[in-house]
N, C-alpha and C. Protein backbone atom coordinates (compact mmCIF):
# COMPACT_ATOMS: atom_id res chain seq x y z
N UNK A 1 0.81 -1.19 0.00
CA UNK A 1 0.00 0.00 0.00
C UNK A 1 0.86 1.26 0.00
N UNK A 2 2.01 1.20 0.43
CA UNK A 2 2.86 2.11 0.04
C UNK A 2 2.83 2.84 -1.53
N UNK A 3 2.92 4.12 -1.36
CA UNK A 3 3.11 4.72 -2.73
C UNK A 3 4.45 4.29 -3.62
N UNK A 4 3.90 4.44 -5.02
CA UNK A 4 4.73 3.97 -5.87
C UNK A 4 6.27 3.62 -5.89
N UNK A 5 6.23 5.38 -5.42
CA UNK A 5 7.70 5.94 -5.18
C UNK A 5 8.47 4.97 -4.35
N UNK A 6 8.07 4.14 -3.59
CA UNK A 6 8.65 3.43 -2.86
C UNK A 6 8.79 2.05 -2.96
N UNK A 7 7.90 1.64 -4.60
CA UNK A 7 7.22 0.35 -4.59
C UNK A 7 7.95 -0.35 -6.04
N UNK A 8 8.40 0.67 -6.86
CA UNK A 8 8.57 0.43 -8.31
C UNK A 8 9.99 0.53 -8.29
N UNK A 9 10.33 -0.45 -8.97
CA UNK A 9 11.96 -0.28 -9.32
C UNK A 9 12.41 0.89 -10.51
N UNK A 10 13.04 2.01 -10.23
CA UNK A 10 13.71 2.64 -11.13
C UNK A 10 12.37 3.79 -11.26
N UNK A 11 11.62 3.90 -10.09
CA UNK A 11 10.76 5.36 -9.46
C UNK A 11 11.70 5.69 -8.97
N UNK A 12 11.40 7.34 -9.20
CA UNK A 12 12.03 8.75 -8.40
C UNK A 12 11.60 8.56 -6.82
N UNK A 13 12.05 8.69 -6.31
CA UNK A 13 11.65 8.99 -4.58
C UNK A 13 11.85 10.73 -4.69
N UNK A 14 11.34 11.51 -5.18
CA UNK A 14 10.91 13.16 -5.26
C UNK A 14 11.43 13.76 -3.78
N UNK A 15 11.23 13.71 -3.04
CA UNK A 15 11.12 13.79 -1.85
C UNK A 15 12.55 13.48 -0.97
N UNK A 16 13.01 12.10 -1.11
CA UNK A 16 14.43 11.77 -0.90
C UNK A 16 15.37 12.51 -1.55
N UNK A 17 15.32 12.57 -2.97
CA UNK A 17 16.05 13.27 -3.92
C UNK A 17 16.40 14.92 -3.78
N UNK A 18 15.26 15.09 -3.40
CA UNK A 18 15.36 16.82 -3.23
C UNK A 18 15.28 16.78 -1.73
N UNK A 19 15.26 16.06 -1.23
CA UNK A 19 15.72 16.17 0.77
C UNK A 19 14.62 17.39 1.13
N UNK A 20 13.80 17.03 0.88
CA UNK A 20 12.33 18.46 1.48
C UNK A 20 12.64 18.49 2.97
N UNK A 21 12.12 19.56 3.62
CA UNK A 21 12.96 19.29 4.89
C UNK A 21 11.41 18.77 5.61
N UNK A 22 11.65 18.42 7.11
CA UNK A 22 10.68 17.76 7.66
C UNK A 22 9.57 16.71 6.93
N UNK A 23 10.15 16.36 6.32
CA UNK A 23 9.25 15.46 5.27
C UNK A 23 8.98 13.91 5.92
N UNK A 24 10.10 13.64 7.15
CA UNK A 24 10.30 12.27 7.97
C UNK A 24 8.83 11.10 7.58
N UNK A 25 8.01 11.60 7.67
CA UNK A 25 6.42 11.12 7.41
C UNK A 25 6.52 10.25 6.38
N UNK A 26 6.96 11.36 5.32
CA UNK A 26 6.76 10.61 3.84
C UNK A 26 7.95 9.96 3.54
N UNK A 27 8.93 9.89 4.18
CA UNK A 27 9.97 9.01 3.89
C UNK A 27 10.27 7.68 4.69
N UNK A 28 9.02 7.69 5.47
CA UNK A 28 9.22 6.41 6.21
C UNK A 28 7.60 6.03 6.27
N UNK A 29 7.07 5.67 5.43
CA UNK A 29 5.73 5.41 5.18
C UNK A 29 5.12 3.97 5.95
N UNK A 30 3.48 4.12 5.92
CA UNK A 30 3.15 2.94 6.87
C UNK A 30 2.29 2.71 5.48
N UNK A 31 1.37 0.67 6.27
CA UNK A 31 1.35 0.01 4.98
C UNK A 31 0.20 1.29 4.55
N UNK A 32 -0.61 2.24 5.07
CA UNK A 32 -1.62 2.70 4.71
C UNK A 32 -1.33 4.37 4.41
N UNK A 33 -0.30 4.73 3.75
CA UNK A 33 0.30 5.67 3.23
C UNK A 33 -0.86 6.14 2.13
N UNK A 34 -0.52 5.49 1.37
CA UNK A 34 -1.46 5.92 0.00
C UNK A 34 -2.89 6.02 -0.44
N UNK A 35 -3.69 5.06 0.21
CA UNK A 35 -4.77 4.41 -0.08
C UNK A 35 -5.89 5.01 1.02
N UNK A 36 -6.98 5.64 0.58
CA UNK A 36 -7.36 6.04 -0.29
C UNK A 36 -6.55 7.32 -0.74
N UNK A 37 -6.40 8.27 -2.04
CA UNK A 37 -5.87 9.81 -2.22
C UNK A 37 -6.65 10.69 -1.94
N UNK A 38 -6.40 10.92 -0.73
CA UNK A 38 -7.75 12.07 -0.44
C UNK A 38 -6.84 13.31 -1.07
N UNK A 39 -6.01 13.64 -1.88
CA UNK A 39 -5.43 14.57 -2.15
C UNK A 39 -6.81 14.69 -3.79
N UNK A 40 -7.13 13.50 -4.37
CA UNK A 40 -7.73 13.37 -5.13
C UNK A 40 -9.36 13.72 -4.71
N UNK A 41 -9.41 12.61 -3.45
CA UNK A 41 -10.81 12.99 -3.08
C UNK A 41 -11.25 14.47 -2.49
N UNK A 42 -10.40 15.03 -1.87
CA UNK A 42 -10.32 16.78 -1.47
C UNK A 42 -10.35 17.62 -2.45
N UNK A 43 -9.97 17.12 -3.45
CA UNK A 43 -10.38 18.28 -5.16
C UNK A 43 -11.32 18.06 -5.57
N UNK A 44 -12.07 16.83 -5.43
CA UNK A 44 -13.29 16.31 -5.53
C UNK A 44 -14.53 17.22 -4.86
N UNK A 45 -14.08 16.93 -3.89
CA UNK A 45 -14.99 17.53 -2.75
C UNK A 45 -15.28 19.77 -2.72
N UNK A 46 -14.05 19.62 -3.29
CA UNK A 46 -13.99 21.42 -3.12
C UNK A 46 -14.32 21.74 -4.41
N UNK A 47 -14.52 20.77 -5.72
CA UNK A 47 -15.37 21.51 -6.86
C UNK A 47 -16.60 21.04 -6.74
N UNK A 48 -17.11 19.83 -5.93
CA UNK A 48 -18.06 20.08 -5.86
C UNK A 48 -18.90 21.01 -5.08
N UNK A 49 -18.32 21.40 -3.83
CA UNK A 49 -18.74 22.47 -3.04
C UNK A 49 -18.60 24.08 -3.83
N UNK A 50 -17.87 23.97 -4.84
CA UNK A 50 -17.71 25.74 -5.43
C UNK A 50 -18.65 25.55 -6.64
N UNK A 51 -18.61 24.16 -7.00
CA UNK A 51 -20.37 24.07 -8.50
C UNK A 51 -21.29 24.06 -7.63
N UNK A 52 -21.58 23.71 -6.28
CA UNK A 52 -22.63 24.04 -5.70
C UNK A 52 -23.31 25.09 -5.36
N UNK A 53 -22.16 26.26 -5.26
CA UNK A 53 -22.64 27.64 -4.60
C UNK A 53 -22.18 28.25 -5.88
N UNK A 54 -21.89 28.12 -6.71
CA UNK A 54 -21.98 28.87 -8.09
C UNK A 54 -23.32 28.60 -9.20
N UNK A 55 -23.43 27.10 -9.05
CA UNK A 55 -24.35 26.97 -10.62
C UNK A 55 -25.56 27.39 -10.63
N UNK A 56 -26.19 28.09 -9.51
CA UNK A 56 -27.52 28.95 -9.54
C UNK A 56 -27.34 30.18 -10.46
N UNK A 57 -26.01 30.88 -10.17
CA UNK A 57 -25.59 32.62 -10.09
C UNK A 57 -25.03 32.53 -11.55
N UNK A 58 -23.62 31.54 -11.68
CA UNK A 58 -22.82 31.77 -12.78
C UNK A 58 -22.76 30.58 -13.24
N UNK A 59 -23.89 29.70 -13.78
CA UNK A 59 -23.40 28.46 -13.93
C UNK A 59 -21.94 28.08 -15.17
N UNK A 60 -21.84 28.81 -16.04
CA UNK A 60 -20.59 28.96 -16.84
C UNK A 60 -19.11 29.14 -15.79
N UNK A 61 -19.27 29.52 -15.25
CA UNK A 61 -17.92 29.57 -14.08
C UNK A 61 -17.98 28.51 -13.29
N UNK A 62 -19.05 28.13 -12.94
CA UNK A 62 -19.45 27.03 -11.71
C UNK A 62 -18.81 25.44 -12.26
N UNK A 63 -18.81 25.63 -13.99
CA UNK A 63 -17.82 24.13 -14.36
C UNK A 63 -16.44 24.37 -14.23
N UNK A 64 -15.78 25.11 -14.06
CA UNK A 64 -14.41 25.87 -13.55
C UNK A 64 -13.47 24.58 -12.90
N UNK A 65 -14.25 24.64 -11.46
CA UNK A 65 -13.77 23.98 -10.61
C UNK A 65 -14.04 22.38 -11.04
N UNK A 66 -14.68 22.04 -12.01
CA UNK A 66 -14.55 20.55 -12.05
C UNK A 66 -12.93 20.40 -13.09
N UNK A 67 -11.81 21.38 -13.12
CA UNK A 67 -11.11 21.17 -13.52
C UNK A 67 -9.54 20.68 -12.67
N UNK A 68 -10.32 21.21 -11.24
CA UNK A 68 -9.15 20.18 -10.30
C UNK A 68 -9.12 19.33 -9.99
N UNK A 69 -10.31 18.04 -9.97
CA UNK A 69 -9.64 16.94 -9.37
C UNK A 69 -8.97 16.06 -10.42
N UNK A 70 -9.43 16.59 -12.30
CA UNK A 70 -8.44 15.40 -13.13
C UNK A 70 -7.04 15.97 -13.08
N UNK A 71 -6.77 17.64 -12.45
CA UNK A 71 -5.67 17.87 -12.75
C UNK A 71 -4.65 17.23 -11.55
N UNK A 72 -5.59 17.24 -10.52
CA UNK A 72 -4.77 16.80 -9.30
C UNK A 72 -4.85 14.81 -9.19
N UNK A 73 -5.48 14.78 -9.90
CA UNK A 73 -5.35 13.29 -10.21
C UNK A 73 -4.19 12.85 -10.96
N UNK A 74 -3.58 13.45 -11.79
CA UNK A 74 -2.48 13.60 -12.98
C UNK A 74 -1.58 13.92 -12.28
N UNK A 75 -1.64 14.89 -11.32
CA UNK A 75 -0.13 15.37 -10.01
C UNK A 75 0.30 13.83 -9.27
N UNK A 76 -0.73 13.48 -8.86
CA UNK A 76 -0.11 12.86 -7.81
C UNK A 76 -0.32 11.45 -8.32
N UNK A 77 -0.66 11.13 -9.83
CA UNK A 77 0.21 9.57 -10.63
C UNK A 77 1.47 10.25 -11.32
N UNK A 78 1.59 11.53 -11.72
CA UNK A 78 3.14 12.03 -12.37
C UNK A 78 4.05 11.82 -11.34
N UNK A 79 3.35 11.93 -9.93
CA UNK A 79 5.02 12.33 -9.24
C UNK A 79 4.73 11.22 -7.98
N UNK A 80 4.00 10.11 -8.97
CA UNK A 80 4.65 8.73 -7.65
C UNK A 80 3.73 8.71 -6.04
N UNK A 81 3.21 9.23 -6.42
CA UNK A 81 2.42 9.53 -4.90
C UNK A 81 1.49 8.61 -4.53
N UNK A 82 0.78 8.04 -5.84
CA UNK A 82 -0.14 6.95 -5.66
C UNK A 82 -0.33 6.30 -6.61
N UNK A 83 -1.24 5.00 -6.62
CA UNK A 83 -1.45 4.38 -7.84
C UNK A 83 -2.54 4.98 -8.31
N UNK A 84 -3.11 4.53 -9.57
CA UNK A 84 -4.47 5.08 -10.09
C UNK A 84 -5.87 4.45 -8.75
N UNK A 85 -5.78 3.00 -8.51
CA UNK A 85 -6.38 2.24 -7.33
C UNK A 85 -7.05 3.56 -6.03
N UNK A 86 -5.48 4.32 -5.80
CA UNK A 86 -5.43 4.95 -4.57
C UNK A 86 -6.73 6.41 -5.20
N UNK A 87 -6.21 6.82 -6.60
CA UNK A 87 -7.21 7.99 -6.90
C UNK A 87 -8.50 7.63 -7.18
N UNK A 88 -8.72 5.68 -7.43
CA UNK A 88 -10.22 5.73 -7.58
C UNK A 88 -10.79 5.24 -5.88
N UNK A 89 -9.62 5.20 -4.86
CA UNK A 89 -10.75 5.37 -3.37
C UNK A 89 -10.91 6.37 -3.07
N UNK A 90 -9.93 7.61 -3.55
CA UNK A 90 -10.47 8.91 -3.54
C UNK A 90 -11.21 9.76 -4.23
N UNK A 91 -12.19 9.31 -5.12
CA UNK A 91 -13.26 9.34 -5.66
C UNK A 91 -14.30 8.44 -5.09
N UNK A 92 -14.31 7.46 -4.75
CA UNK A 92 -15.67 6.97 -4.04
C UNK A 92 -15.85 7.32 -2.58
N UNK A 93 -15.29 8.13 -1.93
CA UNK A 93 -15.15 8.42 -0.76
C UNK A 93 -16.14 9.43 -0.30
N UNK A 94 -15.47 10.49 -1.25
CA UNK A 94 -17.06 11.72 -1.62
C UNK A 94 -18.48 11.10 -2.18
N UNK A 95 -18.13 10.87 -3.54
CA UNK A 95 -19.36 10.01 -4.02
C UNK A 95 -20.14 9.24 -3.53
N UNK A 96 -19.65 8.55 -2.27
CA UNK A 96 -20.75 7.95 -0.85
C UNK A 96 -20.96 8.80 0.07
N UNK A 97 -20.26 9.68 0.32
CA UNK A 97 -20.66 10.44 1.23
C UNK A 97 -21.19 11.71 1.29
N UNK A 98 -21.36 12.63 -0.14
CA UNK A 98 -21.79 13.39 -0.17
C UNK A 98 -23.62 13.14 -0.48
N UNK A 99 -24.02 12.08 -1.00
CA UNK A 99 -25.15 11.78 -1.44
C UNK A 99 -25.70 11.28 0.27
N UNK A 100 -24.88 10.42 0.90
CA UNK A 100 -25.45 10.06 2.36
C UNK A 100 -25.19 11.27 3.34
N UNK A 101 -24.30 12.00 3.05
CA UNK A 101 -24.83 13.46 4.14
C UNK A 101 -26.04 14.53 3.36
N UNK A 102 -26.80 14.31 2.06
CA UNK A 102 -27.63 15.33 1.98
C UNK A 102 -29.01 14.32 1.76
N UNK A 103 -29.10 12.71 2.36
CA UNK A 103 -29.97 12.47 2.84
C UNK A 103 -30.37 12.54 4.21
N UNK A 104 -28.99 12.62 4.54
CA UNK A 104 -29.12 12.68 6.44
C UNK A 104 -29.58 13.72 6.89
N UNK A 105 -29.06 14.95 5.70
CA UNK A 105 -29.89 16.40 6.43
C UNK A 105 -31.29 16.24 5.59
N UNK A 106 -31.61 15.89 4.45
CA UNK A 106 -33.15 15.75 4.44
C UNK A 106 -33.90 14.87 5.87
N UNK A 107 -33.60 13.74 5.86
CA UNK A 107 -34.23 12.92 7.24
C UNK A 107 -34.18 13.91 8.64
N UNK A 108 -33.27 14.76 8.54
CA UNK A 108 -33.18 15.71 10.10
C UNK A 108 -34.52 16.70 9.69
N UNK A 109 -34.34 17.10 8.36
CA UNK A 109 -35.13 18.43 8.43
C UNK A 109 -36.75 18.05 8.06
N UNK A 110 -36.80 16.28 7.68
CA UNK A 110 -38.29 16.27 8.30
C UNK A 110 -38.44 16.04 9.54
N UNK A 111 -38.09 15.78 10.76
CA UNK A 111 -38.09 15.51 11.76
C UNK A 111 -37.91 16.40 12.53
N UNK A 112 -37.90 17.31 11.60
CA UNK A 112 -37.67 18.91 13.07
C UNK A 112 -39.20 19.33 12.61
């Protein structure tokens, strides 16, 4: 479960190479380093929250933001960070949970 960088023979270790400082974390990884990419699922999550509060007002701007999570999906398989596996648990992560938190607030707000 370790990221690539650490997994593939004749991967960059980015990080080792350029000695980032305090980086200790990512250079000594546990088996659950990678999996899910919430770096993937967090771009996920923040275009869908900015098409949410845009596509009433500006819906032409409001598709904007669906342009970070393929870009940040592409960052972090370019530079070893995860497998594709790791960016599709960070896509189902939101995708279950954003649909089960806006039934949970429908079920609250008949019950009030």
């Amino acid at each position: 479960m370790s990221p690539p960088r650490f997994a593939l023979p004749g991967a960059v270790d980015v990080v080792a190479r350029y000695d980032l400082p305090h980086q200790a974390s990512w250079t000594s990884p546990t088996r659950y380093t990678a999996m899910p990419s919430m770096h993937v699922g967090w771009s996920l999550r923040c275009a869908y929250a900015a098409w949410s509060e845009l596509r009433s007002t500006r819906p032409r701007l409001a598709l904007l933001p669906w342009l970070l999570p393929p870009l940040m999906t592409a960052d972090v398989l370019a530079t070893g960070n995860h497998y594709v596996v790791d960016g599709a648990g960070g896509v189902t992560l939101p995708a279950v949970s954003v649909p089960a938190a806006s039934a949970w607030g429908r079920l609250a707000a008949r019950r009030s």
